[in-house]
Protein backbone atom coordinates (compact mmCIF):
# COMPACT_ATOMS: atom_id res chain seq x y z
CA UNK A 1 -128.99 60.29 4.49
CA UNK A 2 -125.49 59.68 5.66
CA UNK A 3 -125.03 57.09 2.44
CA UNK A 4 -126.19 59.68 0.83
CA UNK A 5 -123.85 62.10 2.11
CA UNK A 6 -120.80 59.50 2.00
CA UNK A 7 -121.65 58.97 -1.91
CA UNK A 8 -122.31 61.44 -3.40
CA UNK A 9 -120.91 64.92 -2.27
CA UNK A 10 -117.31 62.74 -3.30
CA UNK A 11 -118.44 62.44 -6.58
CA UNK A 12 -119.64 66.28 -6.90
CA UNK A 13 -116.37 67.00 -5.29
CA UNK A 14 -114.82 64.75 -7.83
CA UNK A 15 -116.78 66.10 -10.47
CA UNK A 16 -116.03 69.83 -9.57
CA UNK A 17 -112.50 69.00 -9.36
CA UNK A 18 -112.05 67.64 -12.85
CA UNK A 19 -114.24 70.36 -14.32
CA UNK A 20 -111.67 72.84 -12.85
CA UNK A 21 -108.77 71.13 -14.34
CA UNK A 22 -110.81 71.00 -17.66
CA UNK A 23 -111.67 74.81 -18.39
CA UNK A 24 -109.10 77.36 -19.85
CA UNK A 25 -109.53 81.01 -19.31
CA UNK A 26 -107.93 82.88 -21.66
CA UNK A 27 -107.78 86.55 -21.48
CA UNK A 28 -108.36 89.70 -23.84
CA UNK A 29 -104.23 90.06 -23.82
CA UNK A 30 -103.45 86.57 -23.80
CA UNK A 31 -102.50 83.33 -26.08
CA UNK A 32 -102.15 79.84 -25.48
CA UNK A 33 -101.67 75.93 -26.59
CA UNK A 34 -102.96 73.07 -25.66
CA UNK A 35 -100.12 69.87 -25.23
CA UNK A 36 -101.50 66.19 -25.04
CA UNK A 37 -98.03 64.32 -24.20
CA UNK A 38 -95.77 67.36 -25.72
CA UNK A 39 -97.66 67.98 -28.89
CA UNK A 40 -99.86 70.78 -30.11
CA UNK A 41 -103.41 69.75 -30.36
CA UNK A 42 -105.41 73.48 -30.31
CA UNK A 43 -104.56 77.08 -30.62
CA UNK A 44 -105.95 79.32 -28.36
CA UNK A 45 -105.74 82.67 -30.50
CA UNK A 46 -108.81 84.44 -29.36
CA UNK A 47 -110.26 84.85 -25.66
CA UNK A 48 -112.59 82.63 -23.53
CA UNK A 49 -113.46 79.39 -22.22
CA UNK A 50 -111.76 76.45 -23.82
CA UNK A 51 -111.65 72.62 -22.49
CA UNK A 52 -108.73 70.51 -22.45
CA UNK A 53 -108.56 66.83 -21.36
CA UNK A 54 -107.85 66.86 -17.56
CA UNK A 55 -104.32 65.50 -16.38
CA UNK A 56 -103.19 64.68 -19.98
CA UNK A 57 -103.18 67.95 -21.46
CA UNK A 58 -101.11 70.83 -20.63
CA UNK A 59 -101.56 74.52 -21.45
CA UNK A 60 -98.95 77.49 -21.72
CA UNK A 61 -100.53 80.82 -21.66
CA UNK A 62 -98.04 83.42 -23.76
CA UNK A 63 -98.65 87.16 -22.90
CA UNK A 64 -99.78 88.59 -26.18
CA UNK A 65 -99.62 92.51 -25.32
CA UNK A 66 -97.06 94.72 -26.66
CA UNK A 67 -93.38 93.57 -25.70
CA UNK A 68 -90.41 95.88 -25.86
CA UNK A 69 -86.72 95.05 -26.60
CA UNK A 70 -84.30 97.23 -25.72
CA UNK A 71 -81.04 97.23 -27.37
CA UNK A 72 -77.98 98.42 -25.38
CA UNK A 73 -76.14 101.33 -26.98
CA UNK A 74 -73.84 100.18 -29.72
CA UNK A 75 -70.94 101.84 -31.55
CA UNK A 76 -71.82 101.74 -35.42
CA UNK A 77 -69.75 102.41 -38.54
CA UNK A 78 -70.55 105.30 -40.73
CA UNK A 79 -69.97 105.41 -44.49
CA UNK A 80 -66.87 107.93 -43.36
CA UNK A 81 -65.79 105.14 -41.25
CA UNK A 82 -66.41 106.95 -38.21
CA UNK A 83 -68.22 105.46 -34.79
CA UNK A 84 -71.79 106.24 -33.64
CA UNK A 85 -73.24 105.50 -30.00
CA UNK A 86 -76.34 104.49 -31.36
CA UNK A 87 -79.18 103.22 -29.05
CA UNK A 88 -82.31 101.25 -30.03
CA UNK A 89 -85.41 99.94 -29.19
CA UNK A 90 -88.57 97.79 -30.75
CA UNK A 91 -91.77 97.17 -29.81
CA UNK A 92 -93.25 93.29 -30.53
CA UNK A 93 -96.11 91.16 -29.61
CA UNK A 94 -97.00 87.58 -30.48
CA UNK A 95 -99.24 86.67 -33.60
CA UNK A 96 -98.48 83.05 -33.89
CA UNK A 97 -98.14 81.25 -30.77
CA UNK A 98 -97.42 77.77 -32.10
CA UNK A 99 -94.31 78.94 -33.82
CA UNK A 100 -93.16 81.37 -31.22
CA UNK A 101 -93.88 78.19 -28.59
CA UNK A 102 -91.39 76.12 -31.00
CA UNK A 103 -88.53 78.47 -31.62
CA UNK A 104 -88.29 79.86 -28.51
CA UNK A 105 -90.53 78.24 -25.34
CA UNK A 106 -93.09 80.98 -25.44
CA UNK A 107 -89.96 82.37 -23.43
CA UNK A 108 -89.44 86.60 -24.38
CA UNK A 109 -86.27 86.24 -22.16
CA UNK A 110 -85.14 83.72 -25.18
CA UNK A 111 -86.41 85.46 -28.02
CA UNK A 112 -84.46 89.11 -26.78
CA UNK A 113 -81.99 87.55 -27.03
CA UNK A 114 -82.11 85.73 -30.22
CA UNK A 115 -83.15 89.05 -31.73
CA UNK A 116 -81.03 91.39 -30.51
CA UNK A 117 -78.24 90.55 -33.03
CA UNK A 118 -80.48 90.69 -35.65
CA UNK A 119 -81.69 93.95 -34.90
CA UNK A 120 -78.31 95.35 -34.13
CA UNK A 121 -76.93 93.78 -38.36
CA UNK A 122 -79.62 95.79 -39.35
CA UNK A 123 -78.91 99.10 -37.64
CA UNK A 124 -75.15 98.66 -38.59
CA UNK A 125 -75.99 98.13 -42.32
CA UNK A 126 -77.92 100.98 -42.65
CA UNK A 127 -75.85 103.29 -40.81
CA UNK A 128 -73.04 101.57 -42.46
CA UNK A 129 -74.57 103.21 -45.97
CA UNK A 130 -74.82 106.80 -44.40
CA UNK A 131 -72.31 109.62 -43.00
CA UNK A 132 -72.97 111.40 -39.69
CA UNK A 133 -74.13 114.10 -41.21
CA UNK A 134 -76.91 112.24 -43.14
CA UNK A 135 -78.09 110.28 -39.87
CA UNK A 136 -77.78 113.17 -37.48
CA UNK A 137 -79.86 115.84 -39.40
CA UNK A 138 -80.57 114.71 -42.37
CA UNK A 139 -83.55 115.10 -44.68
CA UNK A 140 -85.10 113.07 -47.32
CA UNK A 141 -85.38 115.40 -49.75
CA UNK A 142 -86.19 113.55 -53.39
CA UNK A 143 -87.16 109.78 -53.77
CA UNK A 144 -84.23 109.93 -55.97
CA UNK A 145 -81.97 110.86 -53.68
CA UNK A 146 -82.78 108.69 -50.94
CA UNK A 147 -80.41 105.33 -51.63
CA UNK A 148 -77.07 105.24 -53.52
CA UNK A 149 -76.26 104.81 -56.99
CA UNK A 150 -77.19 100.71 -57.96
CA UNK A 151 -78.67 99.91 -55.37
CA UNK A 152 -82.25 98.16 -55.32
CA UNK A 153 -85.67 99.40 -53.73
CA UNK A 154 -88.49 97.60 -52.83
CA UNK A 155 -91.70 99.90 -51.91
CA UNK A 156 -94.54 98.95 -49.48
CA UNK A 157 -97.39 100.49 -48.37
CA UNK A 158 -97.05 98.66 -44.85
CA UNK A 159 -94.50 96.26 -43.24
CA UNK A 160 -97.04 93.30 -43.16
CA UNK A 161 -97.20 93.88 -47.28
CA UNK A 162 -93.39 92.65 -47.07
CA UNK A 163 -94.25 89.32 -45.67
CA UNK A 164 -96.31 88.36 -48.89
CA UNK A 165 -93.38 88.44 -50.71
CA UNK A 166 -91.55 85.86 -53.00
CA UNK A 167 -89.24 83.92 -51.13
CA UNK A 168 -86.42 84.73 -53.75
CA UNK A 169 -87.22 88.37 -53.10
CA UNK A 170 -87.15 88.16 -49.20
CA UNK A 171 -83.67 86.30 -49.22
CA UNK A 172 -82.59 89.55 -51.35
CA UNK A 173 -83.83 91.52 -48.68
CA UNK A 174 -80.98 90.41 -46.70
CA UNK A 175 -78.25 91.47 -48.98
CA UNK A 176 -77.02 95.33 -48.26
CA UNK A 177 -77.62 95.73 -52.50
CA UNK A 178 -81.57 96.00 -51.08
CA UNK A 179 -83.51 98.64 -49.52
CA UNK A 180 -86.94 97.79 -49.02
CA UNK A 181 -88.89 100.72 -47.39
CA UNK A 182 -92.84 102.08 -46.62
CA UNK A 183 -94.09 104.06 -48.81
CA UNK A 184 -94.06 107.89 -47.36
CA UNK A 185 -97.71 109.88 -47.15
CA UNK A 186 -97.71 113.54 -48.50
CA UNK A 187 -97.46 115.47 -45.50
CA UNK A 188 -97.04 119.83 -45.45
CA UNK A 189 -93.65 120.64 -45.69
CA UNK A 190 -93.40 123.38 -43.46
CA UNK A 191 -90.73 126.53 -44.21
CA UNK A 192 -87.92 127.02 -41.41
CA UNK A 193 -85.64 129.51 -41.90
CA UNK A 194 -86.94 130.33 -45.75
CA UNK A 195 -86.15 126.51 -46.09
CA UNK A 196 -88.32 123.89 -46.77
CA UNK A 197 -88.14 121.08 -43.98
CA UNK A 198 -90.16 117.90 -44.01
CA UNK A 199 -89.89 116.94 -40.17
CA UNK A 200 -91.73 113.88 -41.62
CA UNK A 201 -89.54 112.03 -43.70
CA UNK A 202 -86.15 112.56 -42.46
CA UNK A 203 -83.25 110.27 -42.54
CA UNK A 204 -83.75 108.53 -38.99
CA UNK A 205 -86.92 108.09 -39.75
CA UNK A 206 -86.30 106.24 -43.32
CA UNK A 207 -84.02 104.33 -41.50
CA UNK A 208 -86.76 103.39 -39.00
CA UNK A 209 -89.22 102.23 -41.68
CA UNK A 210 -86.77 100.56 -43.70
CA UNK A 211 -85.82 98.04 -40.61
CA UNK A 212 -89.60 97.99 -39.69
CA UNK A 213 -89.73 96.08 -42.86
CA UNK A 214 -87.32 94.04 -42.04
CA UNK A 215 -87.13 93.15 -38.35
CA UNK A 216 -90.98 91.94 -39.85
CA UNK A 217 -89.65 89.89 -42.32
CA UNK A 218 -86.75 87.99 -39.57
CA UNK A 219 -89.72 88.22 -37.03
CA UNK A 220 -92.34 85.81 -39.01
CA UNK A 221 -90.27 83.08 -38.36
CA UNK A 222 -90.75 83.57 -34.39
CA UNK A 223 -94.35 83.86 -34.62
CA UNK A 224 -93.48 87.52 -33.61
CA UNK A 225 -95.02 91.03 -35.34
CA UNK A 226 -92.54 94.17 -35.43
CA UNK A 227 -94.78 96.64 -33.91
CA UNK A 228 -92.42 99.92 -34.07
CA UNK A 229 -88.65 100.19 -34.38
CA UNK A 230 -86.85 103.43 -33.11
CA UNK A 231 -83.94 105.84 -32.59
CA UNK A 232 -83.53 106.33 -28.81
CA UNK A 233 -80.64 108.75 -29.46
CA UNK A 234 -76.99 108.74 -31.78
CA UNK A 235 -74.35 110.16 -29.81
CA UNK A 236 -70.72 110.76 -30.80
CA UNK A 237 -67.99 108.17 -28.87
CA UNK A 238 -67.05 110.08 -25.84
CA UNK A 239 -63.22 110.91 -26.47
CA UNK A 240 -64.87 111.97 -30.17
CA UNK A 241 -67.65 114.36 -27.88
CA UNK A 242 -64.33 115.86 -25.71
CA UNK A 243 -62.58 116.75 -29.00
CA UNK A 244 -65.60 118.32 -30.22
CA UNK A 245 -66.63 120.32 -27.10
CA UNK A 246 -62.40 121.44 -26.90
CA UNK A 247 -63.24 123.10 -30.75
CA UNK A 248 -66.46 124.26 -29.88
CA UNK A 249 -64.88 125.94 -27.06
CA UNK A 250 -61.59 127.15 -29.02
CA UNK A 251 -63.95 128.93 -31.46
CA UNK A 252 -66.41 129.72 -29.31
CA UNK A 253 -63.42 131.73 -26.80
CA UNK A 254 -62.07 132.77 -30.98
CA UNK A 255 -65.16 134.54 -31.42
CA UNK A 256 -65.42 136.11 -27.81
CA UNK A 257 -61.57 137.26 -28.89
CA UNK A 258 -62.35 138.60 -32.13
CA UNK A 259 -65.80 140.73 -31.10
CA UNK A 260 -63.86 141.71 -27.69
CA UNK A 261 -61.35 143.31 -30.11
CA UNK A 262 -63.82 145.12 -32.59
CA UNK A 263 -65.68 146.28 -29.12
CA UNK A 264 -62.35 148.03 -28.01
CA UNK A 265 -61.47 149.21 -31.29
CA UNK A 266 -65.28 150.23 -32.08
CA UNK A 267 -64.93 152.09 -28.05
CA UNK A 268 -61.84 153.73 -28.94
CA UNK A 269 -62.94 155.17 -32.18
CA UNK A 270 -66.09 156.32 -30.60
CA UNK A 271 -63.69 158.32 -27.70
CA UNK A 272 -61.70 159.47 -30.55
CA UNK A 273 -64.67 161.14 -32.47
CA UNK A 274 -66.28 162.07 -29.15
CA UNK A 275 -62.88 164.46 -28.27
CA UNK A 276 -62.59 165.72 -31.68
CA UNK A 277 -66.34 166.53 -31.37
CA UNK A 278 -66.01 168.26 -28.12
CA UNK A 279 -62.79 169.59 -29.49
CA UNK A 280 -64.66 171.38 -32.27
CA UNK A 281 -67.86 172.46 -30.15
CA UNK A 282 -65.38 174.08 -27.73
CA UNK A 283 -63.52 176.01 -30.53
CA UNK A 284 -66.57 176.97 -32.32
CA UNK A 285 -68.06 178.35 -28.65
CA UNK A 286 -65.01 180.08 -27.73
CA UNK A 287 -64.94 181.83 -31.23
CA UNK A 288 -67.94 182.64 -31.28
CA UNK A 289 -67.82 184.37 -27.46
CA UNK A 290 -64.92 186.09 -28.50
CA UNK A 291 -67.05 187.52 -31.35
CA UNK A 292 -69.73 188.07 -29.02
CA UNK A 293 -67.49 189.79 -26.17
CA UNK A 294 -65.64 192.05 -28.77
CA UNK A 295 -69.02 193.76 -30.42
CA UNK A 296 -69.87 194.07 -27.15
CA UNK A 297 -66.74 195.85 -26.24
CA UNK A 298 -67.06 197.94 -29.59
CA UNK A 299 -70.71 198.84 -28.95
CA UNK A 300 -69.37 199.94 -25.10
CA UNK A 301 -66.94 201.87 -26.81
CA UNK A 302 -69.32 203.79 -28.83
CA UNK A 303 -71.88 204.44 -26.01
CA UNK A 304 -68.75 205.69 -24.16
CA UNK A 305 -67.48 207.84 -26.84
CA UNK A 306 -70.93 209.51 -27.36
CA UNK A 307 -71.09 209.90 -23.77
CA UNK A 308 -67.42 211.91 -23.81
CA UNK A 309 -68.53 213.89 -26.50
CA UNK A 310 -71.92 214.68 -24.67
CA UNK A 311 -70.08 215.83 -21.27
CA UNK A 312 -66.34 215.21 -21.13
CA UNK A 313 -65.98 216.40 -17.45
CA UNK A 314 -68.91 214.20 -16.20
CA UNK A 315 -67.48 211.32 -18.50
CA UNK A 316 -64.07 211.71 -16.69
CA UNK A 317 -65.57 211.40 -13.38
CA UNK A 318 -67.11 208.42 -14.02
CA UNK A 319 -64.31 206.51 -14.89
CA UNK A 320 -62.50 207.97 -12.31
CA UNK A 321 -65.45 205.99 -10.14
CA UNK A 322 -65.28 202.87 -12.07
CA UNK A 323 -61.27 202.60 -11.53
CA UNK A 324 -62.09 203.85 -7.45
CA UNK A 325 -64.55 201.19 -7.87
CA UNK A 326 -62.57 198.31 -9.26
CA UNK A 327 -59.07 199.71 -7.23
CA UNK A 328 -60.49 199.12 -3.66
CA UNK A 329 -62.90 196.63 -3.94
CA UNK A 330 -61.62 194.48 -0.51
CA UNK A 331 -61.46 196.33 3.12
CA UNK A 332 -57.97 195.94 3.61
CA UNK A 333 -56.57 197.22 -0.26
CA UNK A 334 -54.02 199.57 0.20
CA UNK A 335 -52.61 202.12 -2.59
CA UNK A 336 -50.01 204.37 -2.20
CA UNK A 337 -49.61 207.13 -4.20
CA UNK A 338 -48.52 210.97 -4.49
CA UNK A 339 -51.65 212.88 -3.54
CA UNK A 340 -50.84 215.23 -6.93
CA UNK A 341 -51.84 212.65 -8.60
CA UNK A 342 -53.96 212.08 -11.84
CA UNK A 343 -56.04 209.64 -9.57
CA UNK A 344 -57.17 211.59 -6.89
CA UNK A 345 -57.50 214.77 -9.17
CA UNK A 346 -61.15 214.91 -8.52
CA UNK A 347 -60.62 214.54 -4.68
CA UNK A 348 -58.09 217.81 -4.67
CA UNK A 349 -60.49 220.13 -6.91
CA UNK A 350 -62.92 222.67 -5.08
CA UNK A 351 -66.58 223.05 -5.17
């Protein structure tokens, strides 16, 4: 039994040990090669269990999800010759990892950086054939429209439909005389502002599909796909963005000026037509008061002319009230006058 045990639990120790060293797991997100003394002897392009020679062969296991580069912003030319703060980013993954193991180590470190000029020529070519206005809010309005007089456009339905191309057609592709582009889907054009916008084929994102095309064209040779390509943001230099904010804010404090101004004239003409209206109301009231208060004095009058000619004596009395009435109308009035009077002539006569 101890033979036993001496023998053979080495050899199923042994035996585990090299059967370890001889499996490959590769996962659902992952790629890999197989190197017998630096060369490439398999592929591992789909997951499972693979078996390699133990202690001769090597494997390097290459992260095949969805990588992003991220360019740094980068001041771009216009057609007008003016700069744009542009900032990028694309989305990759690996498709071939023999080649991408060969030009770069399987290393994404390494191919970021190999790529990030290429990406950046492209952005500065096609913002190079554009003005500000065009990249900032501009639409694609025609297919005829879209490129510049002379110049020459290849159509694809799809950026991998670029990489079946004739050689002699994908060196052109490099020249700034080509546009190669995806082909755009009919989409609704919705109205904004009783204009017709297409918020799905604008300039940015022509610009977008046309390096798709080809950042996949440059990216075949890394055993790399071009997954997405994007616009983080264009932004104006930042002594450009001061000036602009100083004449946004001159007319902007122009405007205030101008509407204070037709507010204070608009106030003062409003005053003015409110006094002349008051003006008016006031004349036309006091006019027509006096109207009022002289028939009334003309109808009083009458009454007291039919009421003389009725009974002078009594009619003479009662004034004679009224003005005793209206004469002493405090406690402490005084009058002095001769007692032969006209005033006090009903006083002095006898019963």
């Amino acid at each position: 039994m101890r033979i036993v045990t001496r023998i053979v639990l080495p050899i199923v120790i042994i035996a585990l040990l090299l059967l370890s060293t001889s499996l490959v797991i590769v996962k659902e997100w992952e790629k890999g090669l197989q190197l017998r003394f630096g060369r490439i002897v398999a592929v591992y392009d789909e997951p499972g269990i693979y078996f390699k020679l133990p202690f001769i062969d090597n494997v390097r296991i290459f992260d095949g999800r969805i990588q992003t580069l991220d360019t740094p912003p980068e001041p771009f030319l216009t057609s007008e010759k003016k700069n744009l703060i542009v900032d990028t980013f694309i989305k990759w993954r690996v498709i071939d990892p023999e080649v991408y193991y060969q030009k770069v180590s399987g290393n994404p470190g390494i191919f970021n950086r190999l790529f990030e000029p290429i990406v950046k020529n492209n952005f500065r070519a096609a913002f190079g054939k554009r003005d500000v206005q065009t990249v900032v809010g501009g639409n694609v309005t025609s297919k005829g429209s879209k490129y510049r007089d002379g110049s020459k456009v290849i159509v694809v339905d799809k950026p991998s439909d670029a990489l079946s191309l004739d050689p002699k057609t994908l060196e052109e592709i490099h020249s700034e005389d080509v546009d190669i582009v995806i082909r755009s889907k009919e989409n609704v054009v919705p109205v904004i502002a009783g204009q017709e916008v297409d918020l799905n084929n604008t300039v940015r994102q022509e610009i977008e599909k046309t390096i798709l095309v080809a950042l996949s064209v440059e990216a075949k040779e890394y055993g790399v796909e071009i997954i997405d390509v994007r616009i983080n943001g264009v932004e104006l230099p930042d002594d450009v963005t001061d000036n602009v904010f100083k004449r946004m804010r001159t007319e902007r404090e122009r405007v205030a000026t101008e509407l204070r101004s037709k507010g204070e004239a608009a106030y003062i003409e409003k005053v003015a037509e409110a006094d002349s209206n008051r003006t008016i109301l006031l004349a036309n009231a006091y006019e027509e008061a006096e109207k009022i208060r002289g028939e009334g004095d003309a109808e009083a009058a009458t009454i007291y002319g039919k009421a003389y000619g009725q009974d002078p004596d009594f009619y003479s009395f009662y004034r004679s009230l009224e003005a005793y009435k209206n004469a002493f109308q405090n406690d402490g009035d005084l009058l002095i006058l001769d007692p032969e009077s006209d005033f006090f002539k009903h006083f002095q006569q006898k019963q």
